[in-house]
Each structure stands twice: as C-alpha cells, then as structure tokens.
C-alpha atoms as a PDB file:
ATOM      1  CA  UNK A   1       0.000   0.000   0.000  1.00  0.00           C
ATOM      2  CA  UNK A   2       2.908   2.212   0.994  1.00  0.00           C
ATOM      3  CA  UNK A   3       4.651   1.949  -2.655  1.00  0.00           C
ATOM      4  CA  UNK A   4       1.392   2.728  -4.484  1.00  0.00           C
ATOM      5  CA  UNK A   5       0.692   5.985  -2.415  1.00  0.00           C
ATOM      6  CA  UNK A   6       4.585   7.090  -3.420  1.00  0.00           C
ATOM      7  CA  UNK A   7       3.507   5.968  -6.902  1.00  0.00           C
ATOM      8  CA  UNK A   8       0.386   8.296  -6.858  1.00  0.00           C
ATOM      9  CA  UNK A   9       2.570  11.014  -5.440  1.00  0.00           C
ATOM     10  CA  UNK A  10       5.350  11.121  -7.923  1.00  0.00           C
ATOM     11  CA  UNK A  11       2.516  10.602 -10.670  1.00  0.00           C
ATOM     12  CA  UNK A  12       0.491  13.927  -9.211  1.00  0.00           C
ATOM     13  CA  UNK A  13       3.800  15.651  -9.264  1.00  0.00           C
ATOM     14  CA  UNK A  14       4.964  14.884 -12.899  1.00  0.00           C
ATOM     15  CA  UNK A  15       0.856  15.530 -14.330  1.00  0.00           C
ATOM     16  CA  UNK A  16       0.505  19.183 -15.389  1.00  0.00           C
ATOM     17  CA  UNK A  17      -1.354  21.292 -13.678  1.00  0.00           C
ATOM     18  CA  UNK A  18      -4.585  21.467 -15.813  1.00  0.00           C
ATOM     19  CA  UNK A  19      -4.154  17.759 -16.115  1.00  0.00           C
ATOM     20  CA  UNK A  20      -4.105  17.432 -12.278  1.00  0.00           C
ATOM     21  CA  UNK A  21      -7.055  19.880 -12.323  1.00  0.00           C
ATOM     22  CA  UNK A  22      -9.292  18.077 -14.427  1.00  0.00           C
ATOM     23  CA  UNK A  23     -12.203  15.807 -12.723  1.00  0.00           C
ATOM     24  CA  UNK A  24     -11.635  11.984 -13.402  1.00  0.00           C
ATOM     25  CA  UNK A  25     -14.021  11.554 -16.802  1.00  0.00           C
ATOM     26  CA  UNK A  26     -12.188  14.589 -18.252  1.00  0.00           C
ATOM     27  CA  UNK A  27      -8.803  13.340 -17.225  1.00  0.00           C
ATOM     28  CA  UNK A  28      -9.380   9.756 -18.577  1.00  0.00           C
ATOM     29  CA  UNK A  29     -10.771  10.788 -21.727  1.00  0.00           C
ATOM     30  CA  UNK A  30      -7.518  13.434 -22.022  1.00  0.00           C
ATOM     31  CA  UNK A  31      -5.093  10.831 -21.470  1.00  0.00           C
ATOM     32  CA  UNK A  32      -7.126   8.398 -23.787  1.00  0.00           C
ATOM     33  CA  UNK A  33      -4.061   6.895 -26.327  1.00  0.00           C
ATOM     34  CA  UNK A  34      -6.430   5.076 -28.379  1.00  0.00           C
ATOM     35  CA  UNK A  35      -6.438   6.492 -32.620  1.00  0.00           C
ATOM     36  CA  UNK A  36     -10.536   6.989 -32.318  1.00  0.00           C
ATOM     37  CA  UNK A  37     -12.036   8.417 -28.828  1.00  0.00           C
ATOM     38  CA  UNK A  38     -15.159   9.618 -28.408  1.00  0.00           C
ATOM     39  CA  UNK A  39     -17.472  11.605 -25.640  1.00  0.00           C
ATOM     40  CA  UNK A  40     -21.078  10.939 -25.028  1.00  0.00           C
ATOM     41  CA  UNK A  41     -22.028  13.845 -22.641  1.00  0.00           C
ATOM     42  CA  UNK A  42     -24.465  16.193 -21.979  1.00  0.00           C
ATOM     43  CA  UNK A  43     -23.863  20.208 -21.485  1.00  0.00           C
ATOM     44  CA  UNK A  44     -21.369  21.907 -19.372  1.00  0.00           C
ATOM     45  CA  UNK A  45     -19.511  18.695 -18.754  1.00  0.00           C
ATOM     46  CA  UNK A  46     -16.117  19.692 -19.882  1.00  0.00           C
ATOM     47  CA  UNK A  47     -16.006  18.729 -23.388  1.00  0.00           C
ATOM     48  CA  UNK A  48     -14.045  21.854 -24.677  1.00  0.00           C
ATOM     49  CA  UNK A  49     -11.806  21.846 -22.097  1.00  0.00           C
ATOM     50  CA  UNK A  50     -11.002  18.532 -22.223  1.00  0.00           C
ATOM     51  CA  UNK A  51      -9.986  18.650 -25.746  1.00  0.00           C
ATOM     52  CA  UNK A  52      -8.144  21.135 -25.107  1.00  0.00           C
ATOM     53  CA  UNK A  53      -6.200  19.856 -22.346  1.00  0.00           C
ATOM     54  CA  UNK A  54      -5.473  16.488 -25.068  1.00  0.00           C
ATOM     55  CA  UNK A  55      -3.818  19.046 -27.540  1.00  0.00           C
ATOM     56  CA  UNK A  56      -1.513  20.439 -24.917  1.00  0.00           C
ATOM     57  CA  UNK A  57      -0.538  17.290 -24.285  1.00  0.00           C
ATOM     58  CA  UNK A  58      -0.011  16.612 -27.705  1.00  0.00           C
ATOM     59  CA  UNK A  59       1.623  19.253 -28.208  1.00  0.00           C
ATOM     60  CA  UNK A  60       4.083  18.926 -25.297  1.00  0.00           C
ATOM     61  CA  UNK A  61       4.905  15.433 -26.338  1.00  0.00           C
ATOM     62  CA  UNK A  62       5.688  16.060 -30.555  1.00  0.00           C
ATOM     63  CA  UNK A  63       6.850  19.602 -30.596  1.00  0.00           C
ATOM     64  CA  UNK A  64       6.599  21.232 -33.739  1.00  0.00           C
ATOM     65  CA  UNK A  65       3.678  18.510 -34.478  1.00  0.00           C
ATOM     66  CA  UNK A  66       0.365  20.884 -35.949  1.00  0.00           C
ATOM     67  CA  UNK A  67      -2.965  20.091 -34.126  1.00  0.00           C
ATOM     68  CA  UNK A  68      -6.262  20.926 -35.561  1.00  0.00           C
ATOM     69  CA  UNK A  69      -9.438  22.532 -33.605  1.00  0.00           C
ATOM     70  CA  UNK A  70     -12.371  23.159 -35.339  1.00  0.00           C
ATOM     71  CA  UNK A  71     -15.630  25.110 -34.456  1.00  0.00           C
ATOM     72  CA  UNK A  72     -18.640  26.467 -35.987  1.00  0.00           C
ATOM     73  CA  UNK A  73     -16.703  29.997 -36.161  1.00  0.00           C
ATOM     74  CA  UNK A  74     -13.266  31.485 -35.515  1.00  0.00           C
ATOM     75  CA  UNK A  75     -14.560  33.739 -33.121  1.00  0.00           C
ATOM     76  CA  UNK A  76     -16.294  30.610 -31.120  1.00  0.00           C
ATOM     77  CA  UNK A  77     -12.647  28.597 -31.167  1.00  0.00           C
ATOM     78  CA  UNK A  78     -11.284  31.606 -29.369  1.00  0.00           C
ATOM     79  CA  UNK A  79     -13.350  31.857 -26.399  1.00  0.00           C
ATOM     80  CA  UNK A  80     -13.596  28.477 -26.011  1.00  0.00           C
ATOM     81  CA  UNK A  81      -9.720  27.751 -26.457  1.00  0.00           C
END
C-alpha cells in the first residue's frame, strides 16, 4: 500500500497542472491513447476543455507537431480555447 501511495505522489507531481485539475471523466478521456475516442455527454460537462487539455498534451509530447481545432466559427474557437 505504501509503494502505491509514493507511486500516486510522484505521478500527481509529474501531471501538469490542468491535467491534475481536471475531474476523473475529463482526465481519462484526455489521457485516452487510443487512434478513435469519443465523448457521449451532456452540457457543461467539460467537453471543450477537455480537448483542449489532449492538444496540450499533444503538443508537449511532438513539438513542432500541428494540431487541428475546429468550431462552428473562428470567433467561437477563441473563447472556447
């Protein structure tokens, strides 16, 4: 038991912080590694931020890599993101 709380510890530490911030739905589904994920939810469940925690990640682990968000309008993907 005493190795798995260090474990969780060292874990929290290395997680970034909007990672560690996220409830546990929106954290599994950011650290998803599967090609095809998807999200059956209902409003204000944390969709949007969600996805956009899973391109920082992305983008912290293939710099340089290009990620694509899309919205109905430009001015919608910047408030959201």
């Amino acid at each position: 038991m005493r190795a798995t709380a260090a474990w969780l510890r060292i874990r929290q530490k290395l997680e970034p912080a909007y990672v560690a911030a996220s409830f546990d739905q929106q954290k599994a589904f950011m650290l998803d590694t599967g090609k095809s994920i998807g999200a059956c939810c209902g409003r204000r469940s944390g969709k949007s931020m969600g996805l956009a925690g899973r391109l920082l990640l992305a983008a912290e682990r293939f710099p340089g890599e290009m990620s694509l968000y899309i919205s109905q309008t430009k001015n919608n993907s910047r408030m959201i993101v």
